[in-house]
PDB file of N, CA and C in Angstrom:
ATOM      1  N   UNK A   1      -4.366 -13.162   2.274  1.00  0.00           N
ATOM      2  CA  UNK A   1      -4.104 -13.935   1.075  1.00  0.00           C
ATOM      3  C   UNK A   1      -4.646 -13.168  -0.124  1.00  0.00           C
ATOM      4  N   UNK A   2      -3.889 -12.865  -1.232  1.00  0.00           N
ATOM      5  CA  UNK A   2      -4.247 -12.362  -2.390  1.00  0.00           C
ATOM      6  C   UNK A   2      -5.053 -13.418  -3.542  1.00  0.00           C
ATOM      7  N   UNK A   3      -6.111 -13.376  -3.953  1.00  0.00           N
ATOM      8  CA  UNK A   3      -6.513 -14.306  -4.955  1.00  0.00           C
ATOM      9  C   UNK A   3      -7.725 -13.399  -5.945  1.00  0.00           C
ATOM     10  N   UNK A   4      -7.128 -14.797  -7.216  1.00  0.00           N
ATOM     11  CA  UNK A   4      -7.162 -13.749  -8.368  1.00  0.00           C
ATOM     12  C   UNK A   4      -8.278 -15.000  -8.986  1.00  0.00           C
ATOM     13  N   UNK A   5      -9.764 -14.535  -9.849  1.00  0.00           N
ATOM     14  CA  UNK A   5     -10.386 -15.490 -10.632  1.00  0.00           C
ATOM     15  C   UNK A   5     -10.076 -15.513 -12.185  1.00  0.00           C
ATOM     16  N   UNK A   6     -10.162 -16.261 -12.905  1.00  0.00           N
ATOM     17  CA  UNK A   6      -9.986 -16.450 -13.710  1.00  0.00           C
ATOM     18  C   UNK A   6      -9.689 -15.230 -15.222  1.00  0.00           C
ATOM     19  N   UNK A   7      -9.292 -14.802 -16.175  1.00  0.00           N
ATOM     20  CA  UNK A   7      -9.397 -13.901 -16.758  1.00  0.00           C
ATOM     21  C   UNK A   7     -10.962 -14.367 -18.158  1.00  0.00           C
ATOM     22  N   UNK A   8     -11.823 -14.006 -17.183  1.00  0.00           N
ATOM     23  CA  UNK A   8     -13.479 -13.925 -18.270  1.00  0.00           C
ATOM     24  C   UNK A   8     -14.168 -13.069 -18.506  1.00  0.00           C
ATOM     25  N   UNK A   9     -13.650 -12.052 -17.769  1.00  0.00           N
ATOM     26  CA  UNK A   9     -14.229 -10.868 -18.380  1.00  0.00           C
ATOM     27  C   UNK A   9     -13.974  -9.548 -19.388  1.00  0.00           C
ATOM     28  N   UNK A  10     -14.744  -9.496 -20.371  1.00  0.00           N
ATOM     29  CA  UNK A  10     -14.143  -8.825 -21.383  1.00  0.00           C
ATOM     30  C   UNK A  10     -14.708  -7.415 -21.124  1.00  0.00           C
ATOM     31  N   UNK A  11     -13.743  -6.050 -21.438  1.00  0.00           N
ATOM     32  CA  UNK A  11     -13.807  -5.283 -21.062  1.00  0.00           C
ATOM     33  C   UNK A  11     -12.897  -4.491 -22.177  1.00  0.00           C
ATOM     34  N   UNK A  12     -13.006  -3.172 -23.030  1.00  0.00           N
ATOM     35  CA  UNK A  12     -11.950  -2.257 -23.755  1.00  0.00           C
ATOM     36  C   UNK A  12     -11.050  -3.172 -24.387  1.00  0.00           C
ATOM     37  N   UNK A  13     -11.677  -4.106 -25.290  1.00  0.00           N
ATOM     38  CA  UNK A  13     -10.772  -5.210 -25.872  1.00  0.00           C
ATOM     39  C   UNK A  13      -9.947  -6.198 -25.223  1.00  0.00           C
ATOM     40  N   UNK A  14     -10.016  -6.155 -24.325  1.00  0.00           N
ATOM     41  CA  UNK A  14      -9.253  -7.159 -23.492  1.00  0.00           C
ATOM     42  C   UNK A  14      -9.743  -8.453 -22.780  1.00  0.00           C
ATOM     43  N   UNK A  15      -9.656  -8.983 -21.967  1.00  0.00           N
ATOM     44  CA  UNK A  15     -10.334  -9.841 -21.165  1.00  0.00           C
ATOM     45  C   UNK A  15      -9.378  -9.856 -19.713  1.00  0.00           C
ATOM     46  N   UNK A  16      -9.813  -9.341 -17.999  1.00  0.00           N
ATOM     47  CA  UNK A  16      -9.664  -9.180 -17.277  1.00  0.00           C
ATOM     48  C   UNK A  16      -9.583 -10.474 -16.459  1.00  0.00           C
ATOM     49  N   UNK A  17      -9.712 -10.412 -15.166  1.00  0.00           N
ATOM     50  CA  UNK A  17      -9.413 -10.899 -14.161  1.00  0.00           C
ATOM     51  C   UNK A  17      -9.776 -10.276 -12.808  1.00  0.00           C
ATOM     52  N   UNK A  18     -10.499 -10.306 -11.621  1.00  0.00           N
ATOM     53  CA  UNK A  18     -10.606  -9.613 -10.376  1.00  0.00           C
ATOM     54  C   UNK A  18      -9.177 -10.230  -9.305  1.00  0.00           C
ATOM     55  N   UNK A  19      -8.875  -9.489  -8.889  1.00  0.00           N
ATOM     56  CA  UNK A  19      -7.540  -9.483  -7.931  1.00  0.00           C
ATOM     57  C   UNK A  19      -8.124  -8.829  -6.360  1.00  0.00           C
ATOM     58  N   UNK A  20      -8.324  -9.618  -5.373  1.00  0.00           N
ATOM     59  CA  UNK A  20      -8.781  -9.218  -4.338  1.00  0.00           C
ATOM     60  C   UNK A  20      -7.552  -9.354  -2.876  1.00  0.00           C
ATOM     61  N   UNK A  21      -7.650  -8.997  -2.192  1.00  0.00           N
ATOM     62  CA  UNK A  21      -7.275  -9.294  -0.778  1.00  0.00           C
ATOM     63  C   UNK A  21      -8.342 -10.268   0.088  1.00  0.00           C
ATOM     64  N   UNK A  22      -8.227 -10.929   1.162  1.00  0.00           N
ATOM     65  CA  UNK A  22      -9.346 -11.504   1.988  1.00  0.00           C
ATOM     66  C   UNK A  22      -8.784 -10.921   3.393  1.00  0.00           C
ATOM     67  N   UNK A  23      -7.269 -10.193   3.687  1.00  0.00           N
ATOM     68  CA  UNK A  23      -6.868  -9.820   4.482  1.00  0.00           C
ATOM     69  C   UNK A  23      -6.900  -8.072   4.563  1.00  0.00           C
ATOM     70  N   UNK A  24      -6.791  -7.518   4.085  1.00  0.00           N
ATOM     71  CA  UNK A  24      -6.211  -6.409   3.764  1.00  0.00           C
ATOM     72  C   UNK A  24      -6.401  -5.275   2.544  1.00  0.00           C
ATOM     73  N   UNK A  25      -6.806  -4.349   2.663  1.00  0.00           N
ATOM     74  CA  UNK A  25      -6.222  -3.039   1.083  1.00  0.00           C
ATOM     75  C   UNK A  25      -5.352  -2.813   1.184  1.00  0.00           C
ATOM     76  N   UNK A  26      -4.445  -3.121   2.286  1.00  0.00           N
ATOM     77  CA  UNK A  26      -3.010  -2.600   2.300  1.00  0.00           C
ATOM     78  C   UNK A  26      -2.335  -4.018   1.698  1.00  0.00           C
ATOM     79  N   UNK A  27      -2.444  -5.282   2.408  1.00  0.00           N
ATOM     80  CA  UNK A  27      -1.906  -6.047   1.191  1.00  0.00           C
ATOM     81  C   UNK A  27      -2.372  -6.082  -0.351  1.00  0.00           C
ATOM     82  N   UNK A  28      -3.679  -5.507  -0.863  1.00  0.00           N
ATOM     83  CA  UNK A  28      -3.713  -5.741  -1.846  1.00  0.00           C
ATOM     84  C   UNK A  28      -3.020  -4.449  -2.984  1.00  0.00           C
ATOM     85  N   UNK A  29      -2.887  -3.482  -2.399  1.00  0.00           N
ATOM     86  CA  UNK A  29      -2.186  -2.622  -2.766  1.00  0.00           C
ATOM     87  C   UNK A  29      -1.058  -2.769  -3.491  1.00  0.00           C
ATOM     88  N   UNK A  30      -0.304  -3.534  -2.127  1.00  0.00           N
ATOM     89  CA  UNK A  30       1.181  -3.520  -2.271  1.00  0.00           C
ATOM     90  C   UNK A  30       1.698  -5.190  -3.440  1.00  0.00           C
ATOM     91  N   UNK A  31       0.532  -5.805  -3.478  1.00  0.00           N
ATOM     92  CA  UNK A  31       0.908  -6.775  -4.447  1.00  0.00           C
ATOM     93  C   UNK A  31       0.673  -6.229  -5.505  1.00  0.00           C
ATOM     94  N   UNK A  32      -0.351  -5.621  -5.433  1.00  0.00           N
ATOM     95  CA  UNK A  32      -0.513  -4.996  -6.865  1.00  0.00           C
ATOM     96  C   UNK A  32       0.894  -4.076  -7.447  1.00  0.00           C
ATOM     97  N   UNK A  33       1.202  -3.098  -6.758  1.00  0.00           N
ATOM     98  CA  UNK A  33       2.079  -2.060  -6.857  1.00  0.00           C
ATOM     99  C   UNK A  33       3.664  -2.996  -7.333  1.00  0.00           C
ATOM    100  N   UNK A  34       3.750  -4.420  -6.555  1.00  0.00           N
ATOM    101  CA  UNK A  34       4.721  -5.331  -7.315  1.00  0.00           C
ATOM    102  C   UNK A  34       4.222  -5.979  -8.542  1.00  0.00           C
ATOM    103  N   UNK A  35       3.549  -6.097  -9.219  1.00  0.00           N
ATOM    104  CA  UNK A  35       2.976  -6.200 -10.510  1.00  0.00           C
ATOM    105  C   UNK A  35       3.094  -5.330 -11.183  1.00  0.00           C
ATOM    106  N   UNK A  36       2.923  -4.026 -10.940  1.00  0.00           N
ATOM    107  CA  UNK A  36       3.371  -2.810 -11.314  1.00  0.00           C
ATOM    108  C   UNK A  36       2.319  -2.331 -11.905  1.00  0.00           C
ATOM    109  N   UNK A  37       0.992  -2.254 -11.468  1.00  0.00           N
ATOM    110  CA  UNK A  37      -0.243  -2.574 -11.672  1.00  0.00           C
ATOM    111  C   UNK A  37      -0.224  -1.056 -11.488  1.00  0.00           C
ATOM    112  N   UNK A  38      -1.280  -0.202 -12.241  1.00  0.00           N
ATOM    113  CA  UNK A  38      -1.319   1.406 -11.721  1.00  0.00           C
ATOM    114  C   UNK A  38      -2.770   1.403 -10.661  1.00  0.00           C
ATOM    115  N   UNK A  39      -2.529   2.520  -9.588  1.00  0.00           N
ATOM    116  CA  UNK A  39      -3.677   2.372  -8.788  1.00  0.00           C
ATOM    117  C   UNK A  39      -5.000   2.825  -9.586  1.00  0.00           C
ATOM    118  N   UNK A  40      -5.110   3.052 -10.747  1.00  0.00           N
ATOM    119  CA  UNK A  40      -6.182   3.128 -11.778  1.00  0.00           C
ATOM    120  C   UNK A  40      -6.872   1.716 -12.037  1.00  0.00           C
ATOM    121  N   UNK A  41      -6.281   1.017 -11.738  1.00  0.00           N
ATOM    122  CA  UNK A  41      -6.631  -0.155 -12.034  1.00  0.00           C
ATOM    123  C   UNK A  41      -7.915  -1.048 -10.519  1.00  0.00           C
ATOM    124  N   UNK A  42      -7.548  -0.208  -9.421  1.00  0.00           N
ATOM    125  CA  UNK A  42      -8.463  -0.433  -8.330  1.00  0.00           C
ATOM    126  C   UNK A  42      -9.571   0.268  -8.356  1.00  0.00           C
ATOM    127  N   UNK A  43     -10.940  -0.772  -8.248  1.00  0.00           N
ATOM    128  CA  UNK A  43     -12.348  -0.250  -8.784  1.00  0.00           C
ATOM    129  C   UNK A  43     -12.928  -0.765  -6.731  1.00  0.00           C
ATOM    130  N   UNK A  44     -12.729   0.223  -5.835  1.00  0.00           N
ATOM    131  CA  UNK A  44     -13.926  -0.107  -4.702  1.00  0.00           C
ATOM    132  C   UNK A  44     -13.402  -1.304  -3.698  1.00  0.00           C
ATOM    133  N   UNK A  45     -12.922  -2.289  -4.357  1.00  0.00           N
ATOM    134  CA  UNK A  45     -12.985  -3.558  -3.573  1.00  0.00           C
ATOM    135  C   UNK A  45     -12.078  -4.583  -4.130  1.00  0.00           C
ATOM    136  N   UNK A  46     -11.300  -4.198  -5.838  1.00  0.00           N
ATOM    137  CA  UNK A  46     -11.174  -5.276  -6.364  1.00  0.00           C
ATOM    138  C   UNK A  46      -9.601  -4.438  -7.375  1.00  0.00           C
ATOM    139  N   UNK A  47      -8.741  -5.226  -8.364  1.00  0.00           N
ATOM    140  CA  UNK A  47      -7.706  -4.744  -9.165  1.00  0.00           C
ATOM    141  C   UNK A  47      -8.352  -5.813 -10.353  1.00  0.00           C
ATOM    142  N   UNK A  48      -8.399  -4.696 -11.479  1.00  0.00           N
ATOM    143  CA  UNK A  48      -8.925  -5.222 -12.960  1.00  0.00           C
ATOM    144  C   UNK A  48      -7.520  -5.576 -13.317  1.00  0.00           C
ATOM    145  N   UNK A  49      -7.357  -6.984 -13.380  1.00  0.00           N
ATOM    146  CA  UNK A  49      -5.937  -7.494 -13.652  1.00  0.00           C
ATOM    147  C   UNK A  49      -6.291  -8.186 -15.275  1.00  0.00           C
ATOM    148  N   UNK A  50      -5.379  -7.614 -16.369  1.00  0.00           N
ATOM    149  CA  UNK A  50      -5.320  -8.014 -18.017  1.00  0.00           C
ATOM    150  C   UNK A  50      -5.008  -9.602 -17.838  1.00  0.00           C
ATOM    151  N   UNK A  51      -5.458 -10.186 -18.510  1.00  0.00           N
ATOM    152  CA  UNK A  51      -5.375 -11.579 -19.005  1.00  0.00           C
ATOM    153  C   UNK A  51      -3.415 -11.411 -18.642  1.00  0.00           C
ATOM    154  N   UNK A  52      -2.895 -10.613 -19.318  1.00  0.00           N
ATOM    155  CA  UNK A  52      -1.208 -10.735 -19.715  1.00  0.00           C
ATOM    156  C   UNK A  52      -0.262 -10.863 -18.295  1.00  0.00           C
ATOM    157  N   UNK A  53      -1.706 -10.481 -17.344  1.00  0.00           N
ATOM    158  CA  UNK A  53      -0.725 -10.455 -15.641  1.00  0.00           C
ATOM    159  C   UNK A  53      -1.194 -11.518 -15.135  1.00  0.00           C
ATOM    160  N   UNK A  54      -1.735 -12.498 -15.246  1.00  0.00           N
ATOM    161  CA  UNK A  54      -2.645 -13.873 -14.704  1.00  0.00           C
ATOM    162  C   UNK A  54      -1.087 -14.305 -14.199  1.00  0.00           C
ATOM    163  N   UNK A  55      -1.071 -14.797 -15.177  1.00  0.00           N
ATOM    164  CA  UNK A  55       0.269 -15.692 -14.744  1.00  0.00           C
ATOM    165  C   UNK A  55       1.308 -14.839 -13.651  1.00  0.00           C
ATOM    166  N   UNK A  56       1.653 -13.740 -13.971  1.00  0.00           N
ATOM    167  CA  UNK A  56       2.571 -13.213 -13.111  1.00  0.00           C
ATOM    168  C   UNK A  56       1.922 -13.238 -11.832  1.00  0.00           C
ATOM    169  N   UNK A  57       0.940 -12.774 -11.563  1.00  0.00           N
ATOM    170  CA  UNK A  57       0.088 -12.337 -10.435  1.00  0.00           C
ATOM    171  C   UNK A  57      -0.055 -13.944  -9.476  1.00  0.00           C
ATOM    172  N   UNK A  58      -0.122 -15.470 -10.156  1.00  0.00           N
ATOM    173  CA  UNK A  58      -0.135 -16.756  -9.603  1.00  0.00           C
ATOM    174  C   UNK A  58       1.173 -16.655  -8.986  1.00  0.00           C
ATOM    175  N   UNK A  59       1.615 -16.406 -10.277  1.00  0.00           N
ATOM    176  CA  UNK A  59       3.404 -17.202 -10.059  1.00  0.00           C
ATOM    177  C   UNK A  59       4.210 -16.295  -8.555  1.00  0.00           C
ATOM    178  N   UNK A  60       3.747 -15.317  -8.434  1.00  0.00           N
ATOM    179  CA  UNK A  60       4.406 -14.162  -7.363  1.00  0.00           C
ATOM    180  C   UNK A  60       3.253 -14.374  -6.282  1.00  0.00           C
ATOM    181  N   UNK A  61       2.385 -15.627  -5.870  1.00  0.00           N
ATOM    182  CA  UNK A  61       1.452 -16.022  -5.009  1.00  0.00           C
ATOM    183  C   UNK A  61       0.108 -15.955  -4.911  1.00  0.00           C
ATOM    184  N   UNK A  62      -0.066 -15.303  -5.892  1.00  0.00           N
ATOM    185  CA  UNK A  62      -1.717 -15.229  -5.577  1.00  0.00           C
ATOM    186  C   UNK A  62      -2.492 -16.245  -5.733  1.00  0.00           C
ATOM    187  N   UNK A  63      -3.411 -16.767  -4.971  1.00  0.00           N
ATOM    188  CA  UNK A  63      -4.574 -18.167  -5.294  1.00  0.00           C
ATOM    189  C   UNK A  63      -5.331 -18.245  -6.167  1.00  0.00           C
ATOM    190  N   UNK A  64      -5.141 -18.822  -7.183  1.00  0.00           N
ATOM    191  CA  UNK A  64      -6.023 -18.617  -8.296  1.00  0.00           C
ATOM    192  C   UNK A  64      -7.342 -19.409  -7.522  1.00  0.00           C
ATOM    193  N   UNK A  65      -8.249 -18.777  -7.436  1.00  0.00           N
ATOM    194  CA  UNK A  65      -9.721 -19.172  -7.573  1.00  0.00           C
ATOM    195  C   UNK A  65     -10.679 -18.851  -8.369  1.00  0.00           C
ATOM    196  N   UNK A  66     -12.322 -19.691  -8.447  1.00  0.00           N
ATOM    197  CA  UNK A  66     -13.625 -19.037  -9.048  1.00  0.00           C
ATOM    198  C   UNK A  66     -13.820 -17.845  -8.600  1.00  0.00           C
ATOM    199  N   UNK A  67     -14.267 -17.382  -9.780  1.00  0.00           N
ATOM    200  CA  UNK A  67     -15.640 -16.310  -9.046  1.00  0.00           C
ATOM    201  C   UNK A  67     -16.239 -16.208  -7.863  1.00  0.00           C
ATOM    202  N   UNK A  68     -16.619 -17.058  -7.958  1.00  0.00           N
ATOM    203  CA  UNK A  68     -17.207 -17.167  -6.985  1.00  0.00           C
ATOM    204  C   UNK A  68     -16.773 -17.224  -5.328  1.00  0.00           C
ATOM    205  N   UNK A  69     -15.773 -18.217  -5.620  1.00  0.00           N
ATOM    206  CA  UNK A  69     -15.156 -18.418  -4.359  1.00  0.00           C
ATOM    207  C   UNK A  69     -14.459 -17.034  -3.848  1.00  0.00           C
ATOM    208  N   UNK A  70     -14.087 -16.546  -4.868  1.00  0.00           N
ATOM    209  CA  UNK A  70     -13.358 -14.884  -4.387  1.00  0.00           C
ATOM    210  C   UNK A  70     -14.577 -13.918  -3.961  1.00  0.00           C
ATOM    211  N   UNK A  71     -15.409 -13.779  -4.513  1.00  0.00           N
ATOM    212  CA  UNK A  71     -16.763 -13.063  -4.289  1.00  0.00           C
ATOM    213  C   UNK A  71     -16.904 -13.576  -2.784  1.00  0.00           C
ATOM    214  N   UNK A  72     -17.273 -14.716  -2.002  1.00  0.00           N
ATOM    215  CA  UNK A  72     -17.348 -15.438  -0.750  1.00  0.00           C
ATOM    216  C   UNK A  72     -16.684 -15.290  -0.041  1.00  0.00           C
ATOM    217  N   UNK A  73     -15.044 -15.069  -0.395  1.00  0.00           N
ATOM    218  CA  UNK A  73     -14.035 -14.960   0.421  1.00  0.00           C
ATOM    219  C   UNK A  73     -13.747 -13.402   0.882  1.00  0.00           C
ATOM    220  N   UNK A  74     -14.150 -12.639  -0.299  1.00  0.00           N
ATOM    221  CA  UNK A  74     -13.945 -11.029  -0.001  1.00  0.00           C
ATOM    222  C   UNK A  74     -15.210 -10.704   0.979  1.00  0.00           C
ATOM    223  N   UNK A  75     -16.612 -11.322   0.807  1.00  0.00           N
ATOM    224  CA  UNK A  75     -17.325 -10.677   1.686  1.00  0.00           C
ATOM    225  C   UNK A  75     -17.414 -11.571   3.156  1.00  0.00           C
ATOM    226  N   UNK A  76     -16.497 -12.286   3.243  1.00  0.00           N
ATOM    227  CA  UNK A  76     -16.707 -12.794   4.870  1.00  0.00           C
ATOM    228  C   UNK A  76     -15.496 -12.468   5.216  1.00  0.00           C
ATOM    229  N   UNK A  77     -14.358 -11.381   4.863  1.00  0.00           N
ATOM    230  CA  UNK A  77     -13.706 -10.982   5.410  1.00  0.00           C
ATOM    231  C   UNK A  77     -14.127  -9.351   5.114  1.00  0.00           C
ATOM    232  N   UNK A  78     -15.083  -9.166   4.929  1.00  0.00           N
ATOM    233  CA  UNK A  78     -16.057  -7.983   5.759  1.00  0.00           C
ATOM    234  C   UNK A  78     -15.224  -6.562   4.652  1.00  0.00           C
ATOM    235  N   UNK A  79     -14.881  -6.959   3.435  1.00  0.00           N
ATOM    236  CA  UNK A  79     -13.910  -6.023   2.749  1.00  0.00           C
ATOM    237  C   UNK A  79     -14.911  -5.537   1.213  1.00  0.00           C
ATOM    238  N   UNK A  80     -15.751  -6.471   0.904  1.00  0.00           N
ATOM    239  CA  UNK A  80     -16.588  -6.053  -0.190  1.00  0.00           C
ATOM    240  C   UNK A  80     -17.101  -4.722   0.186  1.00  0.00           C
ATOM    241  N   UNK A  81     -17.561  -4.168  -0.965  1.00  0.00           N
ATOM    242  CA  UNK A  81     -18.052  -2.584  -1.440  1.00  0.00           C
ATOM    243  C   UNK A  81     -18.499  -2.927  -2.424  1.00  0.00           C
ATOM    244  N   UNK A  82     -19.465  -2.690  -2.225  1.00  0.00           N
ATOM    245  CA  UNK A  82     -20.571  -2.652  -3.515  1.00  0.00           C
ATOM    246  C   UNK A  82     -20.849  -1.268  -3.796  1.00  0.00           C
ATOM    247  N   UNK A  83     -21.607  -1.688  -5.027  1.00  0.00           N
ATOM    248  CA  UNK A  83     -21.749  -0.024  -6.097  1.00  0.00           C
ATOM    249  C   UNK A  83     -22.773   0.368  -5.452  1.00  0.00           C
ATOM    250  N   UNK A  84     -22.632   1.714  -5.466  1.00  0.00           N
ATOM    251  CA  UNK A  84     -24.080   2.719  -4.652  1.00  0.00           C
ATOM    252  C   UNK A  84     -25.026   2.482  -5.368  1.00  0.00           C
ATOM    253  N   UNK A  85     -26.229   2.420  -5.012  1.00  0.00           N
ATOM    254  CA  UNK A  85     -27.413   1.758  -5.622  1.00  0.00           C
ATOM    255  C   UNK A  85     -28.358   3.244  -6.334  1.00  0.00           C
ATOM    256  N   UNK A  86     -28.411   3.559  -7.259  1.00  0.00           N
ATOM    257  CA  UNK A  86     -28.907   5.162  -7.963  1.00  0.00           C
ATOM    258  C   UNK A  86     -30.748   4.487  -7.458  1.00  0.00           C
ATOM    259  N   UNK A  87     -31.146   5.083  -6.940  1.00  0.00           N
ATOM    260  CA  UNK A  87     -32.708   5.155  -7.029  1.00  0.00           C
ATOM    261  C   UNK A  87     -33.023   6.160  -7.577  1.00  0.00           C
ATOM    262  N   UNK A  88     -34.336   5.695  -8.325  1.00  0.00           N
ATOM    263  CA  UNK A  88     -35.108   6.231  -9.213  1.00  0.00           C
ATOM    264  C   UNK A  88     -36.021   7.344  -8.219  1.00  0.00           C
ATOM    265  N   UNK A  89     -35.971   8.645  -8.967  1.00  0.00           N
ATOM    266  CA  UNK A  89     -37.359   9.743  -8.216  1.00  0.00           C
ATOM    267  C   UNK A  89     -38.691   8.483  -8.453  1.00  0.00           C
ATOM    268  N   UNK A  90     -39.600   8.742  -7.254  1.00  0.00           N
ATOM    269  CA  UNK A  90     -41.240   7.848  -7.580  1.00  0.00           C
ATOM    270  C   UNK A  90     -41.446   8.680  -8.340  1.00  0.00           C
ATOM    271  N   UNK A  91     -42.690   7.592  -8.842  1.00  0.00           N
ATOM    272  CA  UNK A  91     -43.536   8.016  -9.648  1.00  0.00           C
ATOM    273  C   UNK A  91     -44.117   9.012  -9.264  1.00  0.00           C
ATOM    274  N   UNK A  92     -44.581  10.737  -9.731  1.00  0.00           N
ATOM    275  CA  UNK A  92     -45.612  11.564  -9.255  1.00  0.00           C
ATOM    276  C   UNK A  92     -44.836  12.153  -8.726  1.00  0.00           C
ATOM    277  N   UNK A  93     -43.789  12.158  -7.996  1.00  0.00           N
ATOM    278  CA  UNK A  93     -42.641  12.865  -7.021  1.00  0.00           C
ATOM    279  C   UNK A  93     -42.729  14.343  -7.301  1.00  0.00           C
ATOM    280  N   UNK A  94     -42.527  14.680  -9.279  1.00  0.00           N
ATOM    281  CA  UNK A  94     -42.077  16.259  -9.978  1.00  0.00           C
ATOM    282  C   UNK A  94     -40.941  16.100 -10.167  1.00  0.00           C
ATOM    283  N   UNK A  95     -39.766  15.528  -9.802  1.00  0.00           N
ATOM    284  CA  UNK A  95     -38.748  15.125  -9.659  1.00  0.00           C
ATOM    285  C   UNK A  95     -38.107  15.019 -11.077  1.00  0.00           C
ATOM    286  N   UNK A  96     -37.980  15.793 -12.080  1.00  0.00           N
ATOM    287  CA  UNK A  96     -37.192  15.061 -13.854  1.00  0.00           C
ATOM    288  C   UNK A  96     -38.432  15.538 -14.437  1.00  0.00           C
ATOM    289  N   UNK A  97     -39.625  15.931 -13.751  1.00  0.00           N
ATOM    290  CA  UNK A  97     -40.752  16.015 -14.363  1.00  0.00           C
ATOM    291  C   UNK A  97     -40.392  17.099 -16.031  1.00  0.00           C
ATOM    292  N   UNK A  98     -40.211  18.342 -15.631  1.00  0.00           N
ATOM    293  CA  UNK A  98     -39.781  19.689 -16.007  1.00  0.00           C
ATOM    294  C   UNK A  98     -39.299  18.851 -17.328  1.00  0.00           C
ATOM    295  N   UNK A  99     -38.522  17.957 -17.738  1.00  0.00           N
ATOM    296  CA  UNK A  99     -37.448  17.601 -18.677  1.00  0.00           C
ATOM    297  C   UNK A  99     -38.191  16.734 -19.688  1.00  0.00           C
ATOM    298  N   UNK A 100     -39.698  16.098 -19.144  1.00  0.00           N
ATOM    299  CA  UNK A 100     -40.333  15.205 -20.228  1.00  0.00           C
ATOM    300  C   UNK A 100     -41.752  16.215 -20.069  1.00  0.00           C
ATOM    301  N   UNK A 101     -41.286  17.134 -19.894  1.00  0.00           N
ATOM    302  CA  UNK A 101     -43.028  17.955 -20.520  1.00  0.00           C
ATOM    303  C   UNK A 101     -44.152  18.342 -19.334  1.00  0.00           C
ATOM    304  N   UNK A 102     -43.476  18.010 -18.295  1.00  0.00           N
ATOM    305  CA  UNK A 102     -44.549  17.874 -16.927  1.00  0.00           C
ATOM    306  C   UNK A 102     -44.668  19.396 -15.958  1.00  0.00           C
ATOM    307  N   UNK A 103     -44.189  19.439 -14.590  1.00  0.00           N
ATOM    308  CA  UNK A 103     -44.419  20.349 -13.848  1.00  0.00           C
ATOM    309  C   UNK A 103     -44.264  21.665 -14.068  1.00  0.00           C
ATOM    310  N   UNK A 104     -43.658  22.032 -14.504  1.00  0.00           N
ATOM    311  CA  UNK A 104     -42.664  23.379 -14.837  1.00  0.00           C
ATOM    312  C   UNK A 104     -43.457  24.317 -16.450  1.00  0.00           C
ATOM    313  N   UNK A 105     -44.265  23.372 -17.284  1.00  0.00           N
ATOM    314  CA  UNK A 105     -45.101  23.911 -18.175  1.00  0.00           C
ATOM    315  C   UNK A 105     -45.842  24.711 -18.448  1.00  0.00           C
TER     316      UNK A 105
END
């Protein structure tokens, strides 16, 4: 099932929408690709759908749901990807040291 939350997020002047699969990247692909959606538009897990495709994207089936409920539904069908988590060098490490005045002096 394709489902899409609401368009609330503002982003490059616009205001978006997340477009997920709960089945598939291959179905979400191919709905997208009938929207005519560019694969630029797929971020990891999700399609940044413009406020201007809401409607098309319902009307051609998709479930409009919350946030939330799409967030719930993508990760118990085991399809979420989350962003790589950047850790910080520790403290004392030397690690960036060189760049604020430290090891390398």
């Amino acid at each position: 099932m394709i489902l899409i939350d609401p368009p609330l997020w503002p982003a490059r002047g616009r205001v978006w929408s997340h477009m997920v699969s709960d089945v598939s990247y291959e179905e979400l692909h191919a709905f997208a690709a009938g929207l005519g959606m560019p694969v630029r538009a797929f971020d990891r897990d999700h399609y940044d759908v413009p406020s201007e495709l809401y409607e098309a994207a319902v009307s051609q089936g998709a479930e409009a749901v919350g946030c939330q409920e799409l967030l719930l539904r993508l990760t118990r069908a085991g399809l979420r990807r989350r962003k790589a988590v950047r850790r910080r060098p520790a403290a004392g490490s030397g690690v960036g040291q060189a760049l604020i005045g430290g090891a390398d002096r």
